[in-house]
Protein backbone atom coordinates (compact mmCIF):
# COMPACT_ATOMS: atom_id res chain seq x y z
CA UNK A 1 13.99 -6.97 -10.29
CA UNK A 2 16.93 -4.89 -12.03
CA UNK A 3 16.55 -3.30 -14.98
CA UNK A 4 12.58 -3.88 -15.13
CA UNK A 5 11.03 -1.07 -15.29
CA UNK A 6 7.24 -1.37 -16.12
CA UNK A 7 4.98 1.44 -16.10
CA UNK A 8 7.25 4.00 -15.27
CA UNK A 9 5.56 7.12 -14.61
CA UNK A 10 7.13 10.48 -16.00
CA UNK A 11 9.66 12.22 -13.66
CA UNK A 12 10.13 9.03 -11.49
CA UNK A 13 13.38 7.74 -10.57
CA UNK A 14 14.32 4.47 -11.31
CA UNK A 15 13.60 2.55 -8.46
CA UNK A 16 16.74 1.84 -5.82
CA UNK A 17 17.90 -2.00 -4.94
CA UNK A 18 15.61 -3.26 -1.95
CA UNK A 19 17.15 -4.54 0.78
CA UNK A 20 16.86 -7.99 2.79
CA UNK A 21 14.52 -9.09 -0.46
CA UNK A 22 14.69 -12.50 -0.21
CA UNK A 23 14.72 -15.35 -3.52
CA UNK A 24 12.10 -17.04 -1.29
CA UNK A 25 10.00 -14.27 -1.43
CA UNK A 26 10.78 -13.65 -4.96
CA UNK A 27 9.71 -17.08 -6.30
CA UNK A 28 6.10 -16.56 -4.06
CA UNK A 29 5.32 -12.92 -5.02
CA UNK A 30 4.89 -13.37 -8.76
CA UNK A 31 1.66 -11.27 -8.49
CA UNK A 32 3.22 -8.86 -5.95
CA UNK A 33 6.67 -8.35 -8.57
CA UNK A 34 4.11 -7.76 -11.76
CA UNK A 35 1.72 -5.41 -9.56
CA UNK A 36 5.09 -3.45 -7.77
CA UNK A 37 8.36 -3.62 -10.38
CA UNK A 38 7.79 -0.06 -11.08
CA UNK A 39 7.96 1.25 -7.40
CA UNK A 40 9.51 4.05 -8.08
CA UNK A 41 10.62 4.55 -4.28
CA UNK A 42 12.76 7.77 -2.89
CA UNK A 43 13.73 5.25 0.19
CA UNK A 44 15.09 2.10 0.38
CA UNK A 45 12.45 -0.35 1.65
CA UNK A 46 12.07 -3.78 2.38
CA UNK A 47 9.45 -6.07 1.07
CA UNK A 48 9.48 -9.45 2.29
CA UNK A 49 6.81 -12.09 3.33
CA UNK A 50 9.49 -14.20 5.57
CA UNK A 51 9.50 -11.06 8.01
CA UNK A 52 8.98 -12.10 11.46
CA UNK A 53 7.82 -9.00 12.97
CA UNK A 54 4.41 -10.48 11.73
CA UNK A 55 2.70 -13.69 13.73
CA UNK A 56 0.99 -14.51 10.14
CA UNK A 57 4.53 -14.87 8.57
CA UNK A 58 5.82 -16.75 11.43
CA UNK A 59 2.89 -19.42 10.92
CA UNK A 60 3.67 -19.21 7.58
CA UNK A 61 7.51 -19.39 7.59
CA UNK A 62 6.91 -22.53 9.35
CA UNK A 63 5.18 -24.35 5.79
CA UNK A 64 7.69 -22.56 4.30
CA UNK A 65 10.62 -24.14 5.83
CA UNK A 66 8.58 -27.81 5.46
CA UNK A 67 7.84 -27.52 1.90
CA UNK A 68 11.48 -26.25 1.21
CA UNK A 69 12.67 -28.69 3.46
CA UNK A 70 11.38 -31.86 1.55
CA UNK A 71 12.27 -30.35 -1.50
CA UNK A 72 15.92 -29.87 -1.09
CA UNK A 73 15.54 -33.64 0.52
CA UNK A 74 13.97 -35.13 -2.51
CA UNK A 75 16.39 -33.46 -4.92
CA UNK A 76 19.58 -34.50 -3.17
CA UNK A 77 18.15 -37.95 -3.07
CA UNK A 78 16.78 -38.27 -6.74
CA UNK A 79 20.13 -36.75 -7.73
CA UNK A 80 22.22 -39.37 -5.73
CA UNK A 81 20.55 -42.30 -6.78
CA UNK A 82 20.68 -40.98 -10.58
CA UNK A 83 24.23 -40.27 -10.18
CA UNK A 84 24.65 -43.73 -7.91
CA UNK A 85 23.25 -45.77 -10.53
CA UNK A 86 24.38 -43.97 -13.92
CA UNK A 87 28.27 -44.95 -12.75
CA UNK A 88 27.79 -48.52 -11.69
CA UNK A 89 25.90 -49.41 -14.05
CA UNK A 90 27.86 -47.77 -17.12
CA UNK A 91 27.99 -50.08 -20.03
CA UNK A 92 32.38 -49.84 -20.24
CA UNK A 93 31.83 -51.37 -16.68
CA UNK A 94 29.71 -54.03 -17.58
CA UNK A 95 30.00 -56.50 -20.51
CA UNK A 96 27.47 -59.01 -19.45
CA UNK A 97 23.75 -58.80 -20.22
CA UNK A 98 22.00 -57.00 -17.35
CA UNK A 99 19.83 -59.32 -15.01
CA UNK A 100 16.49 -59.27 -16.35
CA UNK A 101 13.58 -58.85 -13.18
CA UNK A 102 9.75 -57.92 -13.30
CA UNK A 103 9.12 -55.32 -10.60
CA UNK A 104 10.04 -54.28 -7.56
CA UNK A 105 7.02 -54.52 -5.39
CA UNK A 106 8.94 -53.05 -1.79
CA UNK A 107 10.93 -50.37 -3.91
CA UNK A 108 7.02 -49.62 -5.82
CA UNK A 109 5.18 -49.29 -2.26
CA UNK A 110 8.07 -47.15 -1.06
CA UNK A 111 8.14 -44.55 -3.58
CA UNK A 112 4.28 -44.16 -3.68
CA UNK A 113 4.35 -44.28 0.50
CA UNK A 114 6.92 -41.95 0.89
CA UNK A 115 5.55 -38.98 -1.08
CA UNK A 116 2.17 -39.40 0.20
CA UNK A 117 3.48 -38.88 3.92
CA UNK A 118 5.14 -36.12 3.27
CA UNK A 119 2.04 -34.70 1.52
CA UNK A 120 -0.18 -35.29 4.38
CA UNK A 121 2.55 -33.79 6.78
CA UNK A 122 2.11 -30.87 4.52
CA UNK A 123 -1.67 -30.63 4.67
CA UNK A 124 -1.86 -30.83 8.26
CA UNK A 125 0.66 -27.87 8.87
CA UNK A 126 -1.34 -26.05 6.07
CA UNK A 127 -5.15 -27.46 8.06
CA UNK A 128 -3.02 -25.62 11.08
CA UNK A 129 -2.45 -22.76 10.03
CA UNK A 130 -5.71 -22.24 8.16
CA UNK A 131 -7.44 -22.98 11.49
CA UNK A 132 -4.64 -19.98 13.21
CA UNK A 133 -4.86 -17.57 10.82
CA UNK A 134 -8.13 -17.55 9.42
CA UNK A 135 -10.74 -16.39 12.31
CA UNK A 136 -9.93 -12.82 13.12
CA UNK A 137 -9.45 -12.59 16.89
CA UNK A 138 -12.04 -11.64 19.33
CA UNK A 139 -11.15 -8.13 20.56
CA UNK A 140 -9.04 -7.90 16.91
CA UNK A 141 -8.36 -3.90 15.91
CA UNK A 142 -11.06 -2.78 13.09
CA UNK A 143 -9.81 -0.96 10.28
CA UNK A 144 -11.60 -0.51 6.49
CA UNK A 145 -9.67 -0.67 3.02
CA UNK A 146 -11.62 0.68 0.46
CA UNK A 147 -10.47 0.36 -2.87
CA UNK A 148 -10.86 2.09 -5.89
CA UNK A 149 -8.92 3.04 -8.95
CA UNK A 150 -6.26 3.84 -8.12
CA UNK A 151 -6.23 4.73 -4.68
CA UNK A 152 -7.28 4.01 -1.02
CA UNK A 153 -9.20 4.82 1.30
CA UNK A 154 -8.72 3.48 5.37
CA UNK A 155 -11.47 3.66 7.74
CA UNK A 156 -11.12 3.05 11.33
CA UNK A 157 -14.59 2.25 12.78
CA UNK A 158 -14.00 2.84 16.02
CA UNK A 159 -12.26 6.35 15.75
CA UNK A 160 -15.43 8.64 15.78
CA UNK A 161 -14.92 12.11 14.59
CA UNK A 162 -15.43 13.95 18.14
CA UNK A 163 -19.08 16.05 17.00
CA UNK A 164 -16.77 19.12 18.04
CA UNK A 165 -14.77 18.40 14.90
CA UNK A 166 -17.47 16.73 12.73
CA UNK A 167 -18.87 13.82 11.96
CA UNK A 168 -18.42 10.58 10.72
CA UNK A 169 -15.07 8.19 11.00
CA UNK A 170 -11.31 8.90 10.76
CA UNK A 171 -9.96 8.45 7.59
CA UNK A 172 -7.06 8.59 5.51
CA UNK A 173 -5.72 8.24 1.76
CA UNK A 174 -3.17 5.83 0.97
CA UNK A 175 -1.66 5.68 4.31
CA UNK A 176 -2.39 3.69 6.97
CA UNK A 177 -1.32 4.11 10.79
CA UNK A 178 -1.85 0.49 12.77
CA UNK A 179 -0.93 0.19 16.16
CA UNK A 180 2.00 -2.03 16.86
CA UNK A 181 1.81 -6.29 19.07
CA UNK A 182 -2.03 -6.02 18.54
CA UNK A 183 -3.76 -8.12 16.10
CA UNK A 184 -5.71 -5.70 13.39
CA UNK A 185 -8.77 -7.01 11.59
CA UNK A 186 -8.65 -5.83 8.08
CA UNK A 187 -11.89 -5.56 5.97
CA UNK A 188 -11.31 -5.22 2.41
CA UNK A 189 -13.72 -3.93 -0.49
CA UNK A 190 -13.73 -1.56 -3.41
CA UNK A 191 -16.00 0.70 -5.41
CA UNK A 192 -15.46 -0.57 -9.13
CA UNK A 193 -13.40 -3.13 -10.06
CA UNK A 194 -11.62 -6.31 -8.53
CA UNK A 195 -8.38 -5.13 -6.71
CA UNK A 196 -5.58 -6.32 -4.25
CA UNK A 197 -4.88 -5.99 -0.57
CA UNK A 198 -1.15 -6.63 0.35
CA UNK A 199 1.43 -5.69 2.04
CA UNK A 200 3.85 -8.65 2.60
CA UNK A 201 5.46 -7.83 6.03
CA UNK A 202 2.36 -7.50 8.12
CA UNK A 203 0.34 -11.11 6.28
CA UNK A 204 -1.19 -12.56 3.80
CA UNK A 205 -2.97 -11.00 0.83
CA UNK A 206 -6.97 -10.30 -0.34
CA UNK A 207 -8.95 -9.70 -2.65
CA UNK A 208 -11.35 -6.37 -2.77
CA UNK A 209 -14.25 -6.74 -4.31
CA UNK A 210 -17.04 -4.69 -5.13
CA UNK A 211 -20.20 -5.45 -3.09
CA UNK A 212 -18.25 -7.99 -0.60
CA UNK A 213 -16.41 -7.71 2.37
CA UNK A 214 -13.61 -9.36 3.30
CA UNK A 215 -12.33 -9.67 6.55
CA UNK A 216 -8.75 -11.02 7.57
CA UNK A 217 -5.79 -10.50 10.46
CA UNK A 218 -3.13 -8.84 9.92
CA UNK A 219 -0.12 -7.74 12.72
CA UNK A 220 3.55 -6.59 13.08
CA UNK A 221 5.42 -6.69 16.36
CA UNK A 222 7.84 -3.68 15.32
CA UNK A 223 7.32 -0.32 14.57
CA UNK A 224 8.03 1.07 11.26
CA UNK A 225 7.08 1.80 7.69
CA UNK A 226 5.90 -1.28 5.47
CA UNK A 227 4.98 -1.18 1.82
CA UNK A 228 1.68 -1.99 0.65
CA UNK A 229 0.69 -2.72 -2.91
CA UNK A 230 -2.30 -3.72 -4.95
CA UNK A 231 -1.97 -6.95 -6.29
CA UNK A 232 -4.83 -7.53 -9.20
CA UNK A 233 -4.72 -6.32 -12.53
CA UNK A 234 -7.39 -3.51 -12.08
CA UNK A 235 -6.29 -0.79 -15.02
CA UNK A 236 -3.75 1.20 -16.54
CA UNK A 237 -2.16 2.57 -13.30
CA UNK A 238 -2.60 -1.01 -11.44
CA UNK A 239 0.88 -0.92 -10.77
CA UNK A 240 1.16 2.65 -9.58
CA UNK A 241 -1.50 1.98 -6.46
CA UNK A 242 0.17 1.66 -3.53
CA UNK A 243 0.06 2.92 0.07
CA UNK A 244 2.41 2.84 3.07
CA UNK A 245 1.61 1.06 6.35
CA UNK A 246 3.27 2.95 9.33
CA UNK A 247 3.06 0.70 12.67
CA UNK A 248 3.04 2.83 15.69
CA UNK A 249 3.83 1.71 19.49
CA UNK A 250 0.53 1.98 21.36
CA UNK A 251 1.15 4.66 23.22
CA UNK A 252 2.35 6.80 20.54
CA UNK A 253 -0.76 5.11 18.10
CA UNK A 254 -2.89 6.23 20.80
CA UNK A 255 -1.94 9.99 20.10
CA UNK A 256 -2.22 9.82 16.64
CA UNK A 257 -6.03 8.33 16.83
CA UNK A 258 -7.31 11.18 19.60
CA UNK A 259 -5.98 13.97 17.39
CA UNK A 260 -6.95 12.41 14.43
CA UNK A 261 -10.66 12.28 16.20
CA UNK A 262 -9.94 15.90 17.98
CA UNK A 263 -8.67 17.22 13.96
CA UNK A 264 -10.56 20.08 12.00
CA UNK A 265 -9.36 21.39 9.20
CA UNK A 266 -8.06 24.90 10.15
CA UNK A 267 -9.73 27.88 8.84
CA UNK A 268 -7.27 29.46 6.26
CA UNK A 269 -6.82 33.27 7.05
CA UNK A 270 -8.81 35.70 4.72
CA UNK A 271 -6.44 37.39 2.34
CA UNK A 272 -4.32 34.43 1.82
CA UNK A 273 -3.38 32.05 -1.00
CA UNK A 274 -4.97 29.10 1.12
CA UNK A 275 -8.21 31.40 1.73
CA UNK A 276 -8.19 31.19 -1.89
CA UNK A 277 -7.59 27.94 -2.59
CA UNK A 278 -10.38 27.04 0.01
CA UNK A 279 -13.13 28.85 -2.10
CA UNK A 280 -12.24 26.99 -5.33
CA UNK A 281 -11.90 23.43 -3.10
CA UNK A 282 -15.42 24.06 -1.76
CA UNK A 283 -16.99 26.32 -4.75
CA UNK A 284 -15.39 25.61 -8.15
CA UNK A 285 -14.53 27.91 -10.14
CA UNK A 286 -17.79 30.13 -12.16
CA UNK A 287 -20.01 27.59 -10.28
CA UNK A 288 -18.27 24.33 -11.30
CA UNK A 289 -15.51 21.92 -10.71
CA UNK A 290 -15.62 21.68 -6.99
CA UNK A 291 -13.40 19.57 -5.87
CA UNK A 292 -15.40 18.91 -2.45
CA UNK A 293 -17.48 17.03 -4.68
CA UNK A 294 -15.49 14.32 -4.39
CA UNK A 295 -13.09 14.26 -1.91
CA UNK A 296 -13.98 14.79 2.08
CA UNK A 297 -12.15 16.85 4.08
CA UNK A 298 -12.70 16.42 7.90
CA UNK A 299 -14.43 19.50 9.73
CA UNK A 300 -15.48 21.07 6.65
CA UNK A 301 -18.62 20.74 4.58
CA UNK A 302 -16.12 18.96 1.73
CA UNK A 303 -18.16 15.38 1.91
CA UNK A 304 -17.24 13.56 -1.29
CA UNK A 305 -16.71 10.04 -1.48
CA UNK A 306 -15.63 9.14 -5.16
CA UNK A 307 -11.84 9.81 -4.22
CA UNK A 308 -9.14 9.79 -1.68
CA UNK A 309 -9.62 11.08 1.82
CA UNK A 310 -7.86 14.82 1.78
CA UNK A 311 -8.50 15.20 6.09
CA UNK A 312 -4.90 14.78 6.32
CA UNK A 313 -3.14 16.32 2.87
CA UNK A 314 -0.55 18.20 4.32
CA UNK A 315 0.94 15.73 6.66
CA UNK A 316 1.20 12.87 4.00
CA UNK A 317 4.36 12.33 2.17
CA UNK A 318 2.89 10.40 -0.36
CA UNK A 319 1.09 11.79 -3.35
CA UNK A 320 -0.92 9.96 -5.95
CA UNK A 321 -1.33 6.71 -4.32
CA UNK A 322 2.67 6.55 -3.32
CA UNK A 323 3.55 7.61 -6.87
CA UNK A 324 5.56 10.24 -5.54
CA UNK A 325 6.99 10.83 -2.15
CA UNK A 326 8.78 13.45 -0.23
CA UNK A 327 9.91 16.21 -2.23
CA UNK A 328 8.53 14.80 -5.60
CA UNK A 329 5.39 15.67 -3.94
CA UNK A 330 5.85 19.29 -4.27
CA UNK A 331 7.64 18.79 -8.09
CA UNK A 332 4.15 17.08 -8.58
CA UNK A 333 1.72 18.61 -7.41
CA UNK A 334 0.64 21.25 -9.61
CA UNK A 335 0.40 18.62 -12.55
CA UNK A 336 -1.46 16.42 -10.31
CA UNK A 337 -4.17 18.70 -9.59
CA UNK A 338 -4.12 20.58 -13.36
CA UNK A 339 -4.98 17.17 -15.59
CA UNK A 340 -3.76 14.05 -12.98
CA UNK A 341 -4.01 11.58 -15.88
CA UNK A 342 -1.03 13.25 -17.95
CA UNK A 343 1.53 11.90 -15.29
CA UNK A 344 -0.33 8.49 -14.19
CA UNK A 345 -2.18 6.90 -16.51
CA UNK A 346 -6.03 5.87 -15.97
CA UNK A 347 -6.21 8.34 -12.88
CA UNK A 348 -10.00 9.62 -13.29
CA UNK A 349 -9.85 12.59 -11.92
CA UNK A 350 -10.88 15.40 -14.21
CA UNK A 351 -8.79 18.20 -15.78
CA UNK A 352 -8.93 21.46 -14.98
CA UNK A 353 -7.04 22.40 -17.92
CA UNK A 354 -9.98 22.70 -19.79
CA UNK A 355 -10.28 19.27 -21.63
CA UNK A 356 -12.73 17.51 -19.32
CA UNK A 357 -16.22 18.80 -20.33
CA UNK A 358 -18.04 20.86 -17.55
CA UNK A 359 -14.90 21.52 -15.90
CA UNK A 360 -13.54 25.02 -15.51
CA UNK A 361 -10.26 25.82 -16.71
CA UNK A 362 -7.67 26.58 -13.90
CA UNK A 363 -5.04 29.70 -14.00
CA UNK A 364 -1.46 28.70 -12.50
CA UNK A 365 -2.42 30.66 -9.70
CA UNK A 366 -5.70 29.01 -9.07
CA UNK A 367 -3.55 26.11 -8.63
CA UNK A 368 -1.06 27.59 -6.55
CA UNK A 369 -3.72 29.13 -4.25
CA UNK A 370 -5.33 25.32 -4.17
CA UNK A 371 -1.77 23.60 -3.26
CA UNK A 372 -1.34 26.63 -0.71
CA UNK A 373 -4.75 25.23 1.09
CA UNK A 374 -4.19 21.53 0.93
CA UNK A 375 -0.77 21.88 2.37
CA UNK A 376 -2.49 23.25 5.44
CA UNK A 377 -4.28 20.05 5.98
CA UNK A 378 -1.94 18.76 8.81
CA UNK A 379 -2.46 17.20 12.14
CA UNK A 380 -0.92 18.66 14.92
CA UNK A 381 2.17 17.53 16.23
CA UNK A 382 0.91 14.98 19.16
CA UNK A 383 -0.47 13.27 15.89
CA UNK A 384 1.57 13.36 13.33
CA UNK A 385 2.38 9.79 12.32
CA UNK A 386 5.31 10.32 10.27
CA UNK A 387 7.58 12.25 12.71
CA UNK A 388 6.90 9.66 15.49
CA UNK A 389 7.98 6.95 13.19
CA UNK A 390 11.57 8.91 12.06
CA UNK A 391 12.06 9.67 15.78
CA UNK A 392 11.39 6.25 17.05
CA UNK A 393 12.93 4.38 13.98
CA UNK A 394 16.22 5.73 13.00
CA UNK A 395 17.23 4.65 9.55
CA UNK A 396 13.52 4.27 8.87
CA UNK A 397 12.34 4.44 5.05
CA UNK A 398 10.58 8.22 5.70
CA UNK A 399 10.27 9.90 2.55
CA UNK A 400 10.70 13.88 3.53
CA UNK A 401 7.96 16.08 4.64
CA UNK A 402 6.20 18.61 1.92
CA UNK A 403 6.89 21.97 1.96
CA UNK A 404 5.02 24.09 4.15
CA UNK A 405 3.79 25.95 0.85
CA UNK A 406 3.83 25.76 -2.90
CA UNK A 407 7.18 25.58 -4.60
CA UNK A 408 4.86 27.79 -7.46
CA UNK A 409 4.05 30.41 -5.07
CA UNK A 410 5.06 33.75 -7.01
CA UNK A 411 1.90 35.91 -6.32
CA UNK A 412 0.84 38.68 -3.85
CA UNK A 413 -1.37 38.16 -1.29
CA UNK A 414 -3.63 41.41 -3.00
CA UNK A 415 -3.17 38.85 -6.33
CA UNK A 416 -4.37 35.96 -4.58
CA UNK A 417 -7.38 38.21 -2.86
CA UNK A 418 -8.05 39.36 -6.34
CA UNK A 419 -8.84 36.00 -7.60
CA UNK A 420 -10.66 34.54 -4.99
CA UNK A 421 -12.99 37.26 -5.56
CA UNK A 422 -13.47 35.89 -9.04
CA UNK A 423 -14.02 33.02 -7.88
C-alpha cells in the first residue's frame, strides 16, 4: 500500500505505514485496499481479518490455514517432481530412446483422487463454518447501519431515548460503540445506493442495500478502536466513507449507553456564539437553510434524517465520515460546513456559500457561531466513549479530542448577539 495514494482529499496527510497488516490479509482484501488506500489516518491502526480478538476470524483463520496449507503442499510437491524428473531424465544423461508406455491408470486415479479430497475437506470446513457463523445468536446485541452517501448512521434498538430526554433511539454518525465478549447482531441497509459494511477485525463483510436488510454477527473479545470501511463502489467519495468501531468492556459500555439514553443536548446560554449558532441550526438563516432539516440532534426539535446523526458532535473525533480526525477536525470544520463538497468530493450537502440555490449565504461568523454550538454537543463524562477507550487502552489509535471551541472564534459576544438577531 506505499506510495498509493487514491483519492486524496485536500489537506490530508499521506497516510502512515499500518502495523501487524498481514500479506494474507492483503491478497483477501482486494475490495477493502481499493475502497481504503487513501485512509488518510492521524494514528497508526491496524487492519487485519486474521485478528483473533474476533470468534468470526477465528472460524475463519481456521479455512485459512487449510486452504494455505494444501497450497504450499501442492506447490512443494509439483515443484519436486518437476525438478525430480527434469534431472533424471535430461537428454546428456540419456542416449537411448525413452521407453515408450500408454497411460498410467494408478498415477491417473491418483492425481484426480487426491485433489478431489482435499476439495471436499475444504467444503466441509467451509459447510462448518457457514452453519457457525451465519445464524445470528439468540440473545445476539442489536445494532442498525444505515448507509448513505457518504456517511453512517448506527442505531441501537434497544437504547430508548429516556422520554425525559426525547424520543426515539440512540444514535450516532460514523462511530460506533459495541460492547466487548458479546456477540452483536449487525443489520445493514442504506438510503440510495448499494454500499459496504466492513470492518475486518470484528468479521466478515455485507452488503447495504436499499430496501433490504441484512442481518449478520459480528464480535471482538478486546477492547479498542477498529477501522471500518465501506467496501462497494458507491460514488466519488466511496473511498473517503469510513467510521471507527470502539469496543468497550461491559461495564464501561454500559455507561456509555445510559448516558447516551439520559443525553439532551444542552441549552446554549443566551448571548453566546453557540446561542447563535443554535438559531441558524434550527432556523436558517432569512427563513432558509436549516440545517435541522436534515440532521437530528437528540433533545431538540432538530429531526432530520437525510444525514449524519449530530446527538453527539462534540465528543466525536472524526469529521466527515473519518476524513479527518483529531485536530484536522477543527482545521476542517469551517470548510466543511461553508460548501462540504470543495474538500470531499460527491458530499451532498449544500453550500452555504451561496452556490446551492435556495440556500442562504453564510458570513464567517455565522459559521463560527454554528461550530461554537456543535462543539457543545458532548456527552458527559460517565459516557464519553473515547476517553474510556485511551484510559483503558494505552497506545490505543485515539485521534485527539476537538477543541472545546472554534479555532475561528475572533468575535464579541455583543457581535455574536448582534447576528443572531439577524438571524
Amino acid at each position: 500500500m506505499k506510495g498509493v495514494m487514491l483519492n486524496m482529499l485536500p489537506g490530508l496527510p499521506a497516510p502512515p505505514r499500518r502495523r501487524a497488516l498481514s500479506l494474507a490479509a492483503l491478497l483477501a482484501l482486494t475490495s477493502l485496499v481499493l475502497g481504503s488506500s487513501s485512509l488518510a489516518q492521524q494514528v497508526n491502526q491496524t487492519v487485519s481479518i486474521l485478528d483473533t480478538s474476533s470468534g468470526y476470524n477465528r472460524e475463519m483463520n481456521v479455512l485459512v490455514f487449510w486452504a494455505l496449507a494444501f497450497a504450499v503442499i501442492i506447490f512443494i510437491g509439483v515443484s519436486a517432481a518437476l525438478f525430480y524428473t527434469v534431472q533424471k531424465f535430461r537428454e546428456d544423461k540419456n542416449d537411448a530412446a525413452p521407453a515408450q508406455f500408454h497411460g498410467n491408470n494408478r498415477l491417473e486415479v491418483t492425481l484426480v483422487a487426491v485433489p478431489v479430497v482435499i476439495v471436499i475437506f475444504l467444503a466441509l470446513l467451509t459447510v462448518r463454518a457457514m452453519a457457525r457463523l451465519n445464524p445470528t445468536p439468540a440473545g445476539a446485541y442489536p445494532v442498525n447501519a444505515v448507509a448513505a452517501q457518504f456517511y453512517w448512521n448506527f442505531e441501537y434498538p434497544n437504547l430508548k431515548v429516556n422520554p425525559a430526554a426525547g424520543n426515539g433511539l440512540v444514535t450516532n454518525g460514523n462511530e460506533i460503540i459495541v460492547p466487548t465478549q458479546t456477540k452483536i447482531a449487525m443489520t445493514a441497509t442504506a438510503r440510495d445506493v448499494i454500499h459496504g459494511f466492513w470492518a475486518p477485525n470484528l468479521g466478515g463483510q455485507r452488503d447495504a442495500i436499499p430496501g433490504v436488510k441484512k442481518t449478520w454477527q459480528i464480535d471482538t473479545d478486546k477492547a479498542g478502536v477498529y477501522q471500518g470501511n465501506c467496501t462497494l463502489l458507491c460514488g466519488a467519495s466511496h473511498a473517503n466513507m469510513r467510521f471507527k468501531v470502539i469496543a468497550l468492556p461491559k461495564a464501561d459500555y454500559d455507561q456509555f449507553a445510559s448516558a447516551a439514553q439520559a443525553y439532551k443536548a444542552p441549552a446554549a446560554a443566551a448571548g453566546t456564539p453557540a446561542a447563535a449558532g443554535y438559531a441558524i441550526f434550527m432556523q436558517g438563516k432569512g427563513g432558509s437553510g436549516a440545517c435541522a432539516a436534515c440532521h437530528r440532534i437528540q433533545g431538540t426539535a432538530a429531526a432530520g434524517q437525510a444525514g449524519p446523526d449530530l446527538s453527539f458532535f462534540g465528543s466525536r473525533r472524526t469529521l466527515g465520515a473519518g476524513a479527518w480526525e483529531g485536530a484536522d477536525v477543527d482545521t476542517h470544520l469551517h470548510q466543511w460546513i461553508k460548501a462540504s463538497s470543495s474538500i470531499k468530493p460527491g458530499s451532498l450537502m449544500p453550500h452555504y456559500d451561496g452556490s446551492t440555490p435556495n440556500y442562504p449565504t453564510l458570513t464567517d461568523q455565522d459559521l463560527t457561531d454554528l461550530e461554537a454550538y456543535l462543539k457543545t454537543l458532548q456527552l458527559p463524562a460517565e459516557g464519553n466513549y473515547w476517553t474510556k477507550i485511551a484510559a483503558l487502552v494505552p497506545g490505543a489509535p485515539v485521534p485527539a479530542a476537538q477543541s472545546p471551541t472554534p479555532s475561528s472564534v475572533n468575535a464579541t459576544t455583543s457581535a455574536s448577539t448582534a447576528m443572531n438577531g439577524g438571524n
